[in-house]
N, C-alpha and C. Protein backbone atom coordinates (compact mmCIF):
# COMPACT_ATOMS: atom_id res chain seq x y z
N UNK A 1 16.76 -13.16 -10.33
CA UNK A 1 15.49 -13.45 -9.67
C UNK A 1 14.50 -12.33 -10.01
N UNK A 2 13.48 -12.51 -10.50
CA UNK A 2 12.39 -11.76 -10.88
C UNK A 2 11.31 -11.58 -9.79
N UNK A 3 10.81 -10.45 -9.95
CA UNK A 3 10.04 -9.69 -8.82
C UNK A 3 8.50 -9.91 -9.57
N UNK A 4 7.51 -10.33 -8.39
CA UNK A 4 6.35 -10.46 -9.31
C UNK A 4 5.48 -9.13 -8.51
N UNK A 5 4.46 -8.92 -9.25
CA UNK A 5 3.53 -8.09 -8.74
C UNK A 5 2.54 -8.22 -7.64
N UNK A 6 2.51 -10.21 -7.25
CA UNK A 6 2.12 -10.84 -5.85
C UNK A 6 3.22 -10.35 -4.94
N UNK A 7 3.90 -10.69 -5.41
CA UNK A 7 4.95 -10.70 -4.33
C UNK A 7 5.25 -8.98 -3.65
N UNK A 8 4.78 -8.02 -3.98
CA UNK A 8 4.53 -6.87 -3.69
C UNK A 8 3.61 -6.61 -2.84
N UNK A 9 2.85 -7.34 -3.47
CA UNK A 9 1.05 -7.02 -2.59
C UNK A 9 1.24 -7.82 -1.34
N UNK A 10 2.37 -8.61 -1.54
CA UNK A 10 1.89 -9.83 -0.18
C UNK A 10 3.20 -8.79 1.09
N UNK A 11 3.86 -8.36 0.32
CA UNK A 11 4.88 -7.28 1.70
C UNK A 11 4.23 -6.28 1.66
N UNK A 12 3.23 -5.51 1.09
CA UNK A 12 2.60 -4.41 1.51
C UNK A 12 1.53 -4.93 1.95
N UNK A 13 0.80 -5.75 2.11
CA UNK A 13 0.03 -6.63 3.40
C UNK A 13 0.39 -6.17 4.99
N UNK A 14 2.06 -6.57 5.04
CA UNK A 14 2.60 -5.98 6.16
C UNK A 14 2.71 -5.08 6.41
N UNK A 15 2.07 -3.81 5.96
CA UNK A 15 2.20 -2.16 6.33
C UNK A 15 0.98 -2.05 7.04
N UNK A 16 0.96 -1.42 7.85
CA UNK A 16 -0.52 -1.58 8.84
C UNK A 16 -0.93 -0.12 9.54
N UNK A 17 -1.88 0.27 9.04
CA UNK A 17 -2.75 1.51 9.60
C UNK A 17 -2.25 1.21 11.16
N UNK A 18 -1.28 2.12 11.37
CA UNK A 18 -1.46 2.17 13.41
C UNK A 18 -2.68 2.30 13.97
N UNK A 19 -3.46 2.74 13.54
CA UNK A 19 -5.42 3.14 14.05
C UNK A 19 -6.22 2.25 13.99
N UNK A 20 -6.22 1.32 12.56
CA UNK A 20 -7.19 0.43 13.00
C UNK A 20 -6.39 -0.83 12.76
N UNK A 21 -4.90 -0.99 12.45
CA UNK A 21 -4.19 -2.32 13.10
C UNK A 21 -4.57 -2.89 11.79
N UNK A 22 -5.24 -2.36 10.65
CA UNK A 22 -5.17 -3.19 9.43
C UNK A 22 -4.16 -2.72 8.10
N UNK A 23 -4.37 -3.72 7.15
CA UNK A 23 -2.74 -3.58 5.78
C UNK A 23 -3.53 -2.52 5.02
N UNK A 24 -2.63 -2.13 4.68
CA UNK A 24 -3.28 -0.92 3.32
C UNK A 24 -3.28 -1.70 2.18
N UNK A 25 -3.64 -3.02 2.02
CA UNK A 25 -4.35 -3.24 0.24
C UNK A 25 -5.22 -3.47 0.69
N UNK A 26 -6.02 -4.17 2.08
CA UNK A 26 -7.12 -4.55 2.66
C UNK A 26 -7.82 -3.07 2.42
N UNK A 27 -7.32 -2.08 3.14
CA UNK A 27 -7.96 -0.51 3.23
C UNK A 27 -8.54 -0.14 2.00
N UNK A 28 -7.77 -0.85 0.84
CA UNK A 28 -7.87 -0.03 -0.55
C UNK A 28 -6.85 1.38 -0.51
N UNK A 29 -5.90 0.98 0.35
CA UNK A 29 -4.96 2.17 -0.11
C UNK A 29 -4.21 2.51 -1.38
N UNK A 30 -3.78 0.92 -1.53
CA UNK A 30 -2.40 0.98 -2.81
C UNK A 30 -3.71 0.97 -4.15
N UNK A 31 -3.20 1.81 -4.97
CA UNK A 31 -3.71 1.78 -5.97
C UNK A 31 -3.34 1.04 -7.18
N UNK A 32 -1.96 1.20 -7.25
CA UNK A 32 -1.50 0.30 -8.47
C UNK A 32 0.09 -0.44 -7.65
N UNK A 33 0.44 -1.39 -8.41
CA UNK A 33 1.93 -1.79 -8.25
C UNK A 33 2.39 -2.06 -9.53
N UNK A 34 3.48 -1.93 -10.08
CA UNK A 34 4.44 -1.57 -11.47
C UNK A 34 5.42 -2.73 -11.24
N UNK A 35 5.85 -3.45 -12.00
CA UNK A 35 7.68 -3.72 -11.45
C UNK A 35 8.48 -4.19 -12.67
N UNK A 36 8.87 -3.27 -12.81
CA UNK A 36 9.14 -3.29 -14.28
C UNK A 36 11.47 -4.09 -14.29
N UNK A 37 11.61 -5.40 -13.98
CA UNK A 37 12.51 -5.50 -13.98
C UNK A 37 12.45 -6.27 -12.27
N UNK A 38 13.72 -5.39 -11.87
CA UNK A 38 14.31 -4.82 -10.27
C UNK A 38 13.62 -3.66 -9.48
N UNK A 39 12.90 -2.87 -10.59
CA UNK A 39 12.35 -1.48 -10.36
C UNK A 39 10.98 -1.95 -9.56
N UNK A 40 10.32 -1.49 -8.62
CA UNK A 40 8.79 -0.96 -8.29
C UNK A 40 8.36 0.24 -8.15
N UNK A 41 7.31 0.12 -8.51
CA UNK A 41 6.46 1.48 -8.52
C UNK A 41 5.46 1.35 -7.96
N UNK A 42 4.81 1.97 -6.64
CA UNK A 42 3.61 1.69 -6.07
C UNK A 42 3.06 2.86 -6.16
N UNK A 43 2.17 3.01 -6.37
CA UNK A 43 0.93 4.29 -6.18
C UNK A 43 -0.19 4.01 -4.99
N UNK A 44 0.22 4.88 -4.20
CA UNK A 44 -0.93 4.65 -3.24
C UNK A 44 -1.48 5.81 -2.55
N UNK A 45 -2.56 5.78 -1.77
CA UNK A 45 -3.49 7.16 -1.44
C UNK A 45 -3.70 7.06 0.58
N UNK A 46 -4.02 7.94 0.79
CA UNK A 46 -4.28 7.63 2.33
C UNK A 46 -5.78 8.07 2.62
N UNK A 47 -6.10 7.86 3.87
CA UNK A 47 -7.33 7.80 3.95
C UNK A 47 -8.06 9.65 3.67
N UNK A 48 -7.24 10.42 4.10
CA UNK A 48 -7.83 12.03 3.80
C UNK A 48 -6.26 12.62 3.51
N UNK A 49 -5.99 13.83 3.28
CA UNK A 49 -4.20 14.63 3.24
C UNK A 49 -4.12 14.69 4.90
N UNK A 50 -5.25 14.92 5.67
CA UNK A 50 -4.37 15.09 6.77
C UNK A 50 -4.08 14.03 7.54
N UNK A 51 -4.08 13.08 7.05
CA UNK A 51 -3.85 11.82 7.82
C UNK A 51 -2.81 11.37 8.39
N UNK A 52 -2.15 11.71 9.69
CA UNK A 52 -1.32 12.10 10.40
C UNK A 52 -0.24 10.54 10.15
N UNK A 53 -0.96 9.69 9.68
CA UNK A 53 0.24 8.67 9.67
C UNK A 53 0.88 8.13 8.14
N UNK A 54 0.63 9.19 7.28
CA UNK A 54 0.55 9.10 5.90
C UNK A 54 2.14 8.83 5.83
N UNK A 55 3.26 9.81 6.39
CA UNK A 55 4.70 9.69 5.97
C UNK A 55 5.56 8.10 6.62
N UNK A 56 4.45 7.57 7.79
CA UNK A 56 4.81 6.30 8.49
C UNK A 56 4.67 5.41 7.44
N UNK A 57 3.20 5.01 6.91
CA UNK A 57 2.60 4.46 6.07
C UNK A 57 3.48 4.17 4.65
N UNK A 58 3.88 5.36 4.13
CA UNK A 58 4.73 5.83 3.02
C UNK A 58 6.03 4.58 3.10
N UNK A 59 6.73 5.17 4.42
CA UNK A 59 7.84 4.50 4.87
C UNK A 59 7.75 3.10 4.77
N UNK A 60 6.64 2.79 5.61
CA UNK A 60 6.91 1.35 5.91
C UNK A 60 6.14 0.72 4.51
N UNK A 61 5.69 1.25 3.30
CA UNK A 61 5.38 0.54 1.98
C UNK A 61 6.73 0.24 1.31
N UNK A 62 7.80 1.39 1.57
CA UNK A 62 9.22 1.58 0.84
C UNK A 62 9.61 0.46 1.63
N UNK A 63 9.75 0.15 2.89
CA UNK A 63 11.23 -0.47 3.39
C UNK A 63 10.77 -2.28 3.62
N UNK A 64 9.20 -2.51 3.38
CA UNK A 64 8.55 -3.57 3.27
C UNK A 64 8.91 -3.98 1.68
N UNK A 65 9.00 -3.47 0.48
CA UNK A 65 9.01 -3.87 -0.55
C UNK A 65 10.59 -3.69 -1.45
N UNK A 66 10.97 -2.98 -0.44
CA UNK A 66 12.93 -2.95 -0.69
C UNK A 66 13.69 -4.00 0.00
N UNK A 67 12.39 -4.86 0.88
CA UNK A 67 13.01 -6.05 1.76
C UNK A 67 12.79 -7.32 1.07
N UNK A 68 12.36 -7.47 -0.31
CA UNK A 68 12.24 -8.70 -1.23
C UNK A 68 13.44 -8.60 -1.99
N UNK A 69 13.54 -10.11 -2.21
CA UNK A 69 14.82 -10.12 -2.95
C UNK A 69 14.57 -9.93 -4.42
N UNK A 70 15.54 -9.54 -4.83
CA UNK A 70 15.72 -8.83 -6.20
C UNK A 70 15.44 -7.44 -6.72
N UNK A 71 14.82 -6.75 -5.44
CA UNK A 71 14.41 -5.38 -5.44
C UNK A 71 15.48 -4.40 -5.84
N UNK A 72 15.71 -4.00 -6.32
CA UNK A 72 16.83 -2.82 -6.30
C UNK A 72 16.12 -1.12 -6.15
N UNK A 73 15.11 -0.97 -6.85
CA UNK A 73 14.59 0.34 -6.48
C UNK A 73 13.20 0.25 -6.14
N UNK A 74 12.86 1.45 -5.66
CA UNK A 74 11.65 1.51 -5.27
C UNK A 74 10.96 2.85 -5.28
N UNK A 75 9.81 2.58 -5.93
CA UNK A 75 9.34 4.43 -5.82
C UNK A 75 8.11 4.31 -5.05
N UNK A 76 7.46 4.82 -4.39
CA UNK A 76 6.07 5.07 -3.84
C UNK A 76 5.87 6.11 -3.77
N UNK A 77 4.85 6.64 -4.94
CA UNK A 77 3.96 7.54 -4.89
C UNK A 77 2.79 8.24 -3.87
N UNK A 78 2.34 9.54 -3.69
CA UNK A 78 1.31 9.35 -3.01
C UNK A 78 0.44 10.11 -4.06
N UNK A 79 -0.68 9.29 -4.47
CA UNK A 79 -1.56 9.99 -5.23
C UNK A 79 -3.10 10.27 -4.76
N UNK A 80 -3.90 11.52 -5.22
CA UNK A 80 -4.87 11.50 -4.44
C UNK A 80 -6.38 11.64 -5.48
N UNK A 81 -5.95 11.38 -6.88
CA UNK A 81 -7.27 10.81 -7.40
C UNK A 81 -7.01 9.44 -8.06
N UNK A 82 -8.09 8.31 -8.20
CA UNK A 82 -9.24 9.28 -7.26
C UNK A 82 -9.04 9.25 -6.01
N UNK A 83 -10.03 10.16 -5.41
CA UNK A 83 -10.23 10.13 -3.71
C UNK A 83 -10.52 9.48 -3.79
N UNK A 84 -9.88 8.59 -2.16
CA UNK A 84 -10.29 7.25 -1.07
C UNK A 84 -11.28 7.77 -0.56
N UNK A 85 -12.13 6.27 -0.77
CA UNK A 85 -13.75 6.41 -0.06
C UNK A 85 -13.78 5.05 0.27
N UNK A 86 -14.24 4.58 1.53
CA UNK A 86 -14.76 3.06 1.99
C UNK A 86 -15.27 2.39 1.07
N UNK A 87 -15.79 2.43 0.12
CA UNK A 87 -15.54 1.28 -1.25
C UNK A 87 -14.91 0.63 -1.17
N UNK A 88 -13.26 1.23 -1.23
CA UNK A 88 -12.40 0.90 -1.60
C UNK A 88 -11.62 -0.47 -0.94
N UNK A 89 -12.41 -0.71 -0.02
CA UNK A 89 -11.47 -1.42 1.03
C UNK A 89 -12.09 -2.95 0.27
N UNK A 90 -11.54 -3.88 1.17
CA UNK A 90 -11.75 -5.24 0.85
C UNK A 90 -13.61 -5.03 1.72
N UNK A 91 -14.64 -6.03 0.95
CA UNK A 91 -15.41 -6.19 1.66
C UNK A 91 -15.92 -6.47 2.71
N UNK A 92 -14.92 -7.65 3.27
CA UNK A 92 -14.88 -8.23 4.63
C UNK A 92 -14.18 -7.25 5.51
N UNK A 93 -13.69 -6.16 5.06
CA UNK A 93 -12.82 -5.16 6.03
C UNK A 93 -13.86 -4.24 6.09
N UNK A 94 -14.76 -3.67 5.40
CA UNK A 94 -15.35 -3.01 5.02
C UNK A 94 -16.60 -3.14 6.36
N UNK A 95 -17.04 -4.75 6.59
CA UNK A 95 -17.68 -5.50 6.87
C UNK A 95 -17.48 -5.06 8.78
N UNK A 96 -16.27 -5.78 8.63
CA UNK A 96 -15.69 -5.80 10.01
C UNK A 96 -16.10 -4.13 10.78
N UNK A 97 -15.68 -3.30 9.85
CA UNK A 97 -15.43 -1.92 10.37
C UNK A 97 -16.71 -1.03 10.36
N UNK A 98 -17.86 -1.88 9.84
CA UNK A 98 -19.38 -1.48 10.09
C UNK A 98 -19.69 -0.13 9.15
N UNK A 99 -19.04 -0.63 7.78
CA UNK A 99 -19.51 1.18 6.76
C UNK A 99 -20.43 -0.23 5.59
């Protein structure tokens, strides 16, 4: 069974900023997704370094995308260029959250 690169984005959907209750691809967190095989590779950023829910966030991208079938590994990165800026988010989130 082959792993697609939707099928990534749609379980990291389910990772959710505790603060404002929204997914980090909506946020513009994840930057890239990889899946080369069984393997994933996510690259993703948080909203500043001190962002107190960054290692939650982290977690729940790993154990959301190690929960599809055919997964066997998983890496998630945290990368920080470029810097996250409200751009980044989906428009309608963007919208909602008044930037």
């Amino acid at each position: 069974m082959s792993v697609s690169v939707d099928q990534v984005k749609l379980a990291l959907r389910r990772v959710k900023d505790p603060d404002l209750n929204l997914n980090i691809v909506d946020l513009g967190l994840v930057y890239d997704v990889a899946v080369e095989g069984a393997n994933v590779k996510v690259d993703m950023t948080l909203t500043s370094p001190a962002c107190p829910s960054g290692p939650e966030l982290m977690g729940n991208a790993d154990k959301e995308v190690r929960a599809i079938p055919g997964v066997e590994d998983v890496q998630v990165n945290l990368v920080w260029a470029p810097f996250w800026t409200p751009e980044k988010m989906e428009p309608r989130v963007r919208a909602y959250l008044g930037f």
